[in-house]
Protein backbone atom coordinates (compact mmCIF):
# COMPACT_ATOMS: atom_id res chain seq x y z
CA UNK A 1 -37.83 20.19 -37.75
CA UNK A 2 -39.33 22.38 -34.85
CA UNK A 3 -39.54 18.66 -32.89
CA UNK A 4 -35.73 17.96 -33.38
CA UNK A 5 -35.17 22.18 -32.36
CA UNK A 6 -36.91 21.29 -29.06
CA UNK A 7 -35.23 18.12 -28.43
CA UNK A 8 -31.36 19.78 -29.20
CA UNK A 9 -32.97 22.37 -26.85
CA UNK A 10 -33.76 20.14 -23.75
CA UNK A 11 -30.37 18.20 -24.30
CA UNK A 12 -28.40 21.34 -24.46
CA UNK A 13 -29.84 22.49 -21.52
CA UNK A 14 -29.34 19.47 -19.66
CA UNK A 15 -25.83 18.81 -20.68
CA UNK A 16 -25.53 22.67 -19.78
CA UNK A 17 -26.59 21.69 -16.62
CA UNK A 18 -24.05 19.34 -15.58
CA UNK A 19 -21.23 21.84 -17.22
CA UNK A 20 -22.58 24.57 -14.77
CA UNK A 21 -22.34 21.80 -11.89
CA UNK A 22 -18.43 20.82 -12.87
CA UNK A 23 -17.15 24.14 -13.31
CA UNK A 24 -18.69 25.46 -10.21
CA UNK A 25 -16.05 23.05 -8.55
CA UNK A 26 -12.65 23.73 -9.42
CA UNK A 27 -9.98 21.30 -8.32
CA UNK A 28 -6.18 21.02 -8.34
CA UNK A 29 -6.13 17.10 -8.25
CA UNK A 30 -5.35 15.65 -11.26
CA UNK A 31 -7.95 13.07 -11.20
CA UNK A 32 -11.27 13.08 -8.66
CA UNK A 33 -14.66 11.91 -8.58
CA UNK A 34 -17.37 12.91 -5.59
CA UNK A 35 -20.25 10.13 -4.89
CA UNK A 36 -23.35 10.07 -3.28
CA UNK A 37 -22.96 7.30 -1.49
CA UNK A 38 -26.19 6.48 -0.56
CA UNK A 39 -27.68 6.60 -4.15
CA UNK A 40 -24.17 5.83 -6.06
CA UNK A 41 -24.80 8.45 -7.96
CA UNK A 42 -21.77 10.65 -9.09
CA UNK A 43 -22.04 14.27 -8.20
CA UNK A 44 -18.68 15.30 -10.54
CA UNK A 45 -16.03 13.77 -11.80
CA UNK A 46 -12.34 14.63 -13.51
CA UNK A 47 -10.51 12.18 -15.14
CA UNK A 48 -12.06 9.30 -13.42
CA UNK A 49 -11.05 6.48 -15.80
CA UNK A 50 -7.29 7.73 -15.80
CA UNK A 51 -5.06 4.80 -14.35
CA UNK A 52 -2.86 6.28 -11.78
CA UNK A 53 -0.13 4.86 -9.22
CA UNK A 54 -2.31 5.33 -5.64
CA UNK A 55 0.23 4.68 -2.84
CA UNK A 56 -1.07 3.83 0.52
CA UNK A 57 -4.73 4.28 -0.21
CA UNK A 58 -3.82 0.82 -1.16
CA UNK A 59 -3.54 0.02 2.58
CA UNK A 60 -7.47 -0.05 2.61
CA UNK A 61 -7.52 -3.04 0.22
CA UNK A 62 -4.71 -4.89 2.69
CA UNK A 63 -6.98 -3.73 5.39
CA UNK A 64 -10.17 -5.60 4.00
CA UNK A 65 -7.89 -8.95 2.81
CA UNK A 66 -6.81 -9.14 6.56
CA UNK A 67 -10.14 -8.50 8.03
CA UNK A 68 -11.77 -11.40 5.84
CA UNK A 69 -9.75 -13.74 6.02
CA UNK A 70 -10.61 -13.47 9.76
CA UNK A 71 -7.26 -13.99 11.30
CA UNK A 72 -6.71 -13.79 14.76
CA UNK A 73 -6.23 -10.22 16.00
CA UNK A 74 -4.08 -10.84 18.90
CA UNK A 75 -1.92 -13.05 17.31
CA UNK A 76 1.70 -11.66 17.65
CA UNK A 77 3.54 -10.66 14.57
CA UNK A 78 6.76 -9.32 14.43
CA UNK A 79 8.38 -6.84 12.05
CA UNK A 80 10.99 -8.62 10.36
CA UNK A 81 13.84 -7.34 7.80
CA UNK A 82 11.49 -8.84 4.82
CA UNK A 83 9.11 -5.86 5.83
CA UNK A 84 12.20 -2.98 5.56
CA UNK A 85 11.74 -0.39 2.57
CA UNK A 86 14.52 -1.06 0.03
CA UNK A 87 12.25 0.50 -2.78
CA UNK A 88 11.78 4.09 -1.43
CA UNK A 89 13.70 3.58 1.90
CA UNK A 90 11.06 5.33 3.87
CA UNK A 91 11.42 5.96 8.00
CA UNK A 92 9.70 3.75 10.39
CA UNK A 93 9.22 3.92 14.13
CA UNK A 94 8.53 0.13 14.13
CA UNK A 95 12.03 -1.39 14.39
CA UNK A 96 12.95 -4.95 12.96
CA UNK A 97 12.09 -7.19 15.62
CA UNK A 98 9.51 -5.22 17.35
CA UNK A 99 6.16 -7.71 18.13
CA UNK A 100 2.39 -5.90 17.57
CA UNK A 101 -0.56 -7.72 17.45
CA UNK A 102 -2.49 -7.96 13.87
CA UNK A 103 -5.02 -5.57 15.62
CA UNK A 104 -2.57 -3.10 16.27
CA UNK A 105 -0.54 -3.32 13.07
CA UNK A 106 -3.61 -2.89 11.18
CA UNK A 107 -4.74 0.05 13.07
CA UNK A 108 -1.09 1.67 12.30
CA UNK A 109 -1.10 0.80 8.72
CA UNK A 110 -4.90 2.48 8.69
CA UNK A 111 -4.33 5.60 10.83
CA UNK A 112 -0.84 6.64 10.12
CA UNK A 113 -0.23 4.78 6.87
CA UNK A 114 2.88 2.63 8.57
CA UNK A 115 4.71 0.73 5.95
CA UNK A 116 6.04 -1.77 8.20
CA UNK A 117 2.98 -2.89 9.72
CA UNK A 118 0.99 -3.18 6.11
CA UNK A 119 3.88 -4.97 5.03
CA UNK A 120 4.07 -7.40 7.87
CA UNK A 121 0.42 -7.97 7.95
CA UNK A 122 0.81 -9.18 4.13
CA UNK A 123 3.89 -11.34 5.08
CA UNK A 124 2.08 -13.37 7.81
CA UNK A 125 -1.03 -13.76 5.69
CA UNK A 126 -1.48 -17.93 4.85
CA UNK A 127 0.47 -18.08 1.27
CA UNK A 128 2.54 -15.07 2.46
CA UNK A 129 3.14 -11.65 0.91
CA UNK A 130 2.88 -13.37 -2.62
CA UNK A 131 -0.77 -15.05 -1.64
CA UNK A 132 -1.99 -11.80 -0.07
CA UNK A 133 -1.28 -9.65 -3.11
CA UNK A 134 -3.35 -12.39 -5.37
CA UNK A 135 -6.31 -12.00 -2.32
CA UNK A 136 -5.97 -8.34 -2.94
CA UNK A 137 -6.33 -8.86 -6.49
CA UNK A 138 -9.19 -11.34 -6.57
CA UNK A 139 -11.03 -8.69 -3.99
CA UNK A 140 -10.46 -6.03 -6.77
CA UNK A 141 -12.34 -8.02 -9.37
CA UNK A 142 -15.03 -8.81 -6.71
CA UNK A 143 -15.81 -5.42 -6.80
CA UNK A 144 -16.07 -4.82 -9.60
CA UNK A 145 -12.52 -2.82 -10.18
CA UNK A 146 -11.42 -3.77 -13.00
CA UNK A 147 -8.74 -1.26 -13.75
CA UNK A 148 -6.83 -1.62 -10.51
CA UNK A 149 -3.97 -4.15 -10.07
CA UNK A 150 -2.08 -4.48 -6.68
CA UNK A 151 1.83 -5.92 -6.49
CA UNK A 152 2.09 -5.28 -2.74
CA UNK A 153 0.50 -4.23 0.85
CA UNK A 154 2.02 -1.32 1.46
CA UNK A 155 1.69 0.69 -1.88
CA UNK A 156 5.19 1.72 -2.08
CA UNK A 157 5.15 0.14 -5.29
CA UNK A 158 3.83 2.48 -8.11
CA UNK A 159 2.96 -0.47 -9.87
CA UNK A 160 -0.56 0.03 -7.78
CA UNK A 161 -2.76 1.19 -9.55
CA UNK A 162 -6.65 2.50 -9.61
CA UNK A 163 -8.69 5.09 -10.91
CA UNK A 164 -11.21 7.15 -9.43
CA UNK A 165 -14.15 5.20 -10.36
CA UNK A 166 -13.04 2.50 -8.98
CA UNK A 167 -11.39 3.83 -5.94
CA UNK A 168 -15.10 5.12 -5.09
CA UNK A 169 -16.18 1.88 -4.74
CA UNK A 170 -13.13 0.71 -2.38
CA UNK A 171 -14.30 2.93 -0.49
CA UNK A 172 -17.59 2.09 -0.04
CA UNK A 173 -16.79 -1.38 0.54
CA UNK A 174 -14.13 -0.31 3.11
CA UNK A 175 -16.73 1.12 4.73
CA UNK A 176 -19.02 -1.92 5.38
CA UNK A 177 -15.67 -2.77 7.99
CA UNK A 178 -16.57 -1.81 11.05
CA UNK A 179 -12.89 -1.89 12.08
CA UNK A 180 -11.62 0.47 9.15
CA UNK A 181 -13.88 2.65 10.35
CA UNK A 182 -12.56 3.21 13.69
CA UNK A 183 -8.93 2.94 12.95
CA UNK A 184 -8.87 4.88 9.63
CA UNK A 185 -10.20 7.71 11.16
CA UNK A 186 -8.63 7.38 14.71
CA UNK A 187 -6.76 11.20 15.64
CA UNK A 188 -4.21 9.39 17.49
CA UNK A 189 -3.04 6.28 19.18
CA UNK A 190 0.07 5.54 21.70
CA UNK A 191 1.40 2.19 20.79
CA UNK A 192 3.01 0.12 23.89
CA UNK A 193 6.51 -1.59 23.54
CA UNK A 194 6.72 -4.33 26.11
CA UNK A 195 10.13 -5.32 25.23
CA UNK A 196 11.56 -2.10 26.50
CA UNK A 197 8.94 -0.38 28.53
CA UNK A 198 8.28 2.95 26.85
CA UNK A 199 4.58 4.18 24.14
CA UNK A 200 5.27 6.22 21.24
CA UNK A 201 2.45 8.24 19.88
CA UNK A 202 1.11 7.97 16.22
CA UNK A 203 -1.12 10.33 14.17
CA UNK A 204 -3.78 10.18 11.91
CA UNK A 205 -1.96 11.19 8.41
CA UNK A 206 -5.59 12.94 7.65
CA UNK A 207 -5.62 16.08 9.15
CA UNK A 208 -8.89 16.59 8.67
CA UNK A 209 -9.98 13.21 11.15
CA UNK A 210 -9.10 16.05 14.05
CA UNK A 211 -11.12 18.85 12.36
CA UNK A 212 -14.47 19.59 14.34
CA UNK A 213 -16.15 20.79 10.93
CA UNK A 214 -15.86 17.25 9.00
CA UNK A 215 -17.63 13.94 10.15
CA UNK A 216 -15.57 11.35 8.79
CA UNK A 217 -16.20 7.61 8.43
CA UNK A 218 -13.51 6.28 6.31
CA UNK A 219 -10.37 8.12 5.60
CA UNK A 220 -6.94 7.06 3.82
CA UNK A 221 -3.80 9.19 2.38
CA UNK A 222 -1.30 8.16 0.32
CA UNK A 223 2.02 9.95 -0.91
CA UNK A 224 4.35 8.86 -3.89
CA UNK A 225 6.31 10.79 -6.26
CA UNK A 226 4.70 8.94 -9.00
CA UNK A 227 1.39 9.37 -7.39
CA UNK A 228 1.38 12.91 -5.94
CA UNK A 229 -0.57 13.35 -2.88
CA UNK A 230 -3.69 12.01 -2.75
CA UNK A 231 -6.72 10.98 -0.31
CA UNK A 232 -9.92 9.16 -0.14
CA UNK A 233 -12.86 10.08 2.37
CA UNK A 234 -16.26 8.74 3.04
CA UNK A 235 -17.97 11.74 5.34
CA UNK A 236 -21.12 13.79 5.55
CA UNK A 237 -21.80 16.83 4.11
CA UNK A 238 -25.43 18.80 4.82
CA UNK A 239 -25.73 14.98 6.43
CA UNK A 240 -25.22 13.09 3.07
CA UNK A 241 -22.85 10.63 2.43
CA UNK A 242 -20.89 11.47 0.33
CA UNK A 243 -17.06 9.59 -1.23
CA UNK A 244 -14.48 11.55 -2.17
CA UNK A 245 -11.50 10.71 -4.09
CA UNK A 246 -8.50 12.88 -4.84
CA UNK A 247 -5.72 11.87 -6.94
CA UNK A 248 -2.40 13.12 -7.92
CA UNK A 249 -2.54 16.53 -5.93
CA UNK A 250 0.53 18.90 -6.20
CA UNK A 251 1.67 20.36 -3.31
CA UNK A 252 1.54 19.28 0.22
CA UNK A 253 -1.82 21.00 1.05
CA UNK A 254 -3.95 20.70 -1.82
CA UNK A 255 -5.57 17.48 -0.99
CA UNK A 256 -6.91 19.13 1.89
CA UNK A 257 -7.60 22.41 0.22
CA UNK A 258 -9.52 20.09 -2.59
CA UNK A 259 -11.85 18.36 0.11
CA UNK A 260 -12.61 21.61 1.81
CA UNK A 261 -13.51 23.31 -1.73
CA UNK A 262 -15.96 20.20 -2.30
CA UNK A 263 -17.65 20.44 0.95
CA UNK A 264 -18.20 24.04 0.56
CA UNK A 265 -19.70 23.06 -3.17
CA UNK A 266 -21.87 20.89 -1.75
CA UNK A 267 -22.95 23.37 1.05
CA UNK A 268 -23.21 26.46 -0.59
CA UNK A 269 -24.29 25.25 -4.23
CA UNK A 270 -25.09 21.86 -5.06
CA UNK A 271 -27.27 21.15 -1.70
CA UNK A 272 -28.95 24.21 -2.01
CA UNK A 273 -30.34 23.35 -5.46
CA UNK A 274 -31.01 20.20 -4.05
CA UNK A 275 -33.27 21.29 -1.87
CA UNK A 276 -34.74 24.02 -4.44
């Protein structure tokens, strides 16, 4: 009896443990799971086996089918009527007919989450946009994410969907590309059009890629109204790496308000018992 006391005793307190650790970090995403990504070991988690619609984080997955299949990148592509939004008739500064390289249209579809480009770059994939979104699928399985499924390259559709677990380790794949590092976390970029002489500037839809307080390596935000706002980082925090995924965030702001409160956890409390 006094044996299975002292056992209840150490689980309690070590299941108490990990209850202090999740309620000392209190987010507004509906789903999110924080990962030490040099260990793979999970630091907290909320609702991280929920399947969710995840908009353009998607474009991460189209960024890692178009990077292996090793196309050229300054092959000429043009955006074509095919790559138009009739689903959620979004804006684009890309106009049918303009020409980009694949290096360029990638870097838009990365930094400032353009829907034209990610959908062009699955249309001129061998097999076209219907082979790409099988390659995006047989990637998922690869990696072990087995409750994602992708229908397009853009993520307009809400019939992509993730969870958090699994969006952890997209992101530590997407991370291995040397390329999605750079343009996923890229502050801004003027884009040439030859055909009519003039740049237009794009931004990073991550504010927080222009923030001197967070060292970013991969970064991707998505928007639907089936999805909420959500966002996806691989940075350093006390000089860990850490993954961070945020799903279905209310309000325009609380992404970012949800990645500052976990790098302030991690500061503040969880490093410093770390290191006690």
């Amino acid at each position: 009896m006094k044996k299975l006391i002292v056992a209840v005793c150490i689980t309690f307190a070590f299941t108490g443990s990990a209850f202090a650790q999740q309620v000392g970090l209190k987010l507004k995403s509906q789903a999110a799971l924080i990962m030490d990504a040099r260990q793979e070991r999970i630091l907290f988690d909320k609702n991280p086996d929920k399947v969710m619609p995840i908009a353009s984080i998607t474009k991460l997955m189209t960024a890692m089918v178009v990077l292996d299949a090793q196309l050229p990148l300054n092959e000429e592509i043009f955006i074509e009527e095919a790559d138009v939004d009739i689903l959620k008739n979004t804006r684009s500064r890309l106009r049918v007919g303009t020409s980009l390289s694949r290096e360029e249209m990638l870097r838009l579809a990365l930094m400032s989450s353009e829907n034209r480009a990610a959908a062009a770059l699955g249309r001129s994939y061998p097999g076209g946009a219907r082979g790409f979104v099988d390659a995006m699928n047989r990637k998922a399985f690869e990696l072990g994410m087995g409750n994602s499924y992708f229908v397009d390259s853009t993520g307009l559709n809400r019939a992509n969907v993730s969870t958090a677990r699994d969006l952890a380790k997209l992101v530590s794949a997407a991370y291995d590309y040397e390329l999605i590092r750079e343009f996923s976390t890229t502050p801004a970029h003027a884009v040439e059009f030859g055909d009519d002489d003039h740049s237009v500037q794009f931004v990073n839809s991550n504010n927080l890629v222009r923030s001197s307080s967070w060292e970013i390596g991969v970064s991707k935000t998505g928007f639907l109204s089936e999805a909420g706002r959500c966002l996806v980082m691989q940075a350093k925090i006390t000089g860990r790496p850490v993954i961070i995924v945020l799903l279905d965030s209310s309000g325009k702001n609380t992404r970012l308000g949800d990645a500052n409160r976990v790098r302030k956890w991690m500061e503040i409390g969880f490093a410093r018992k770390v290191r006690g």
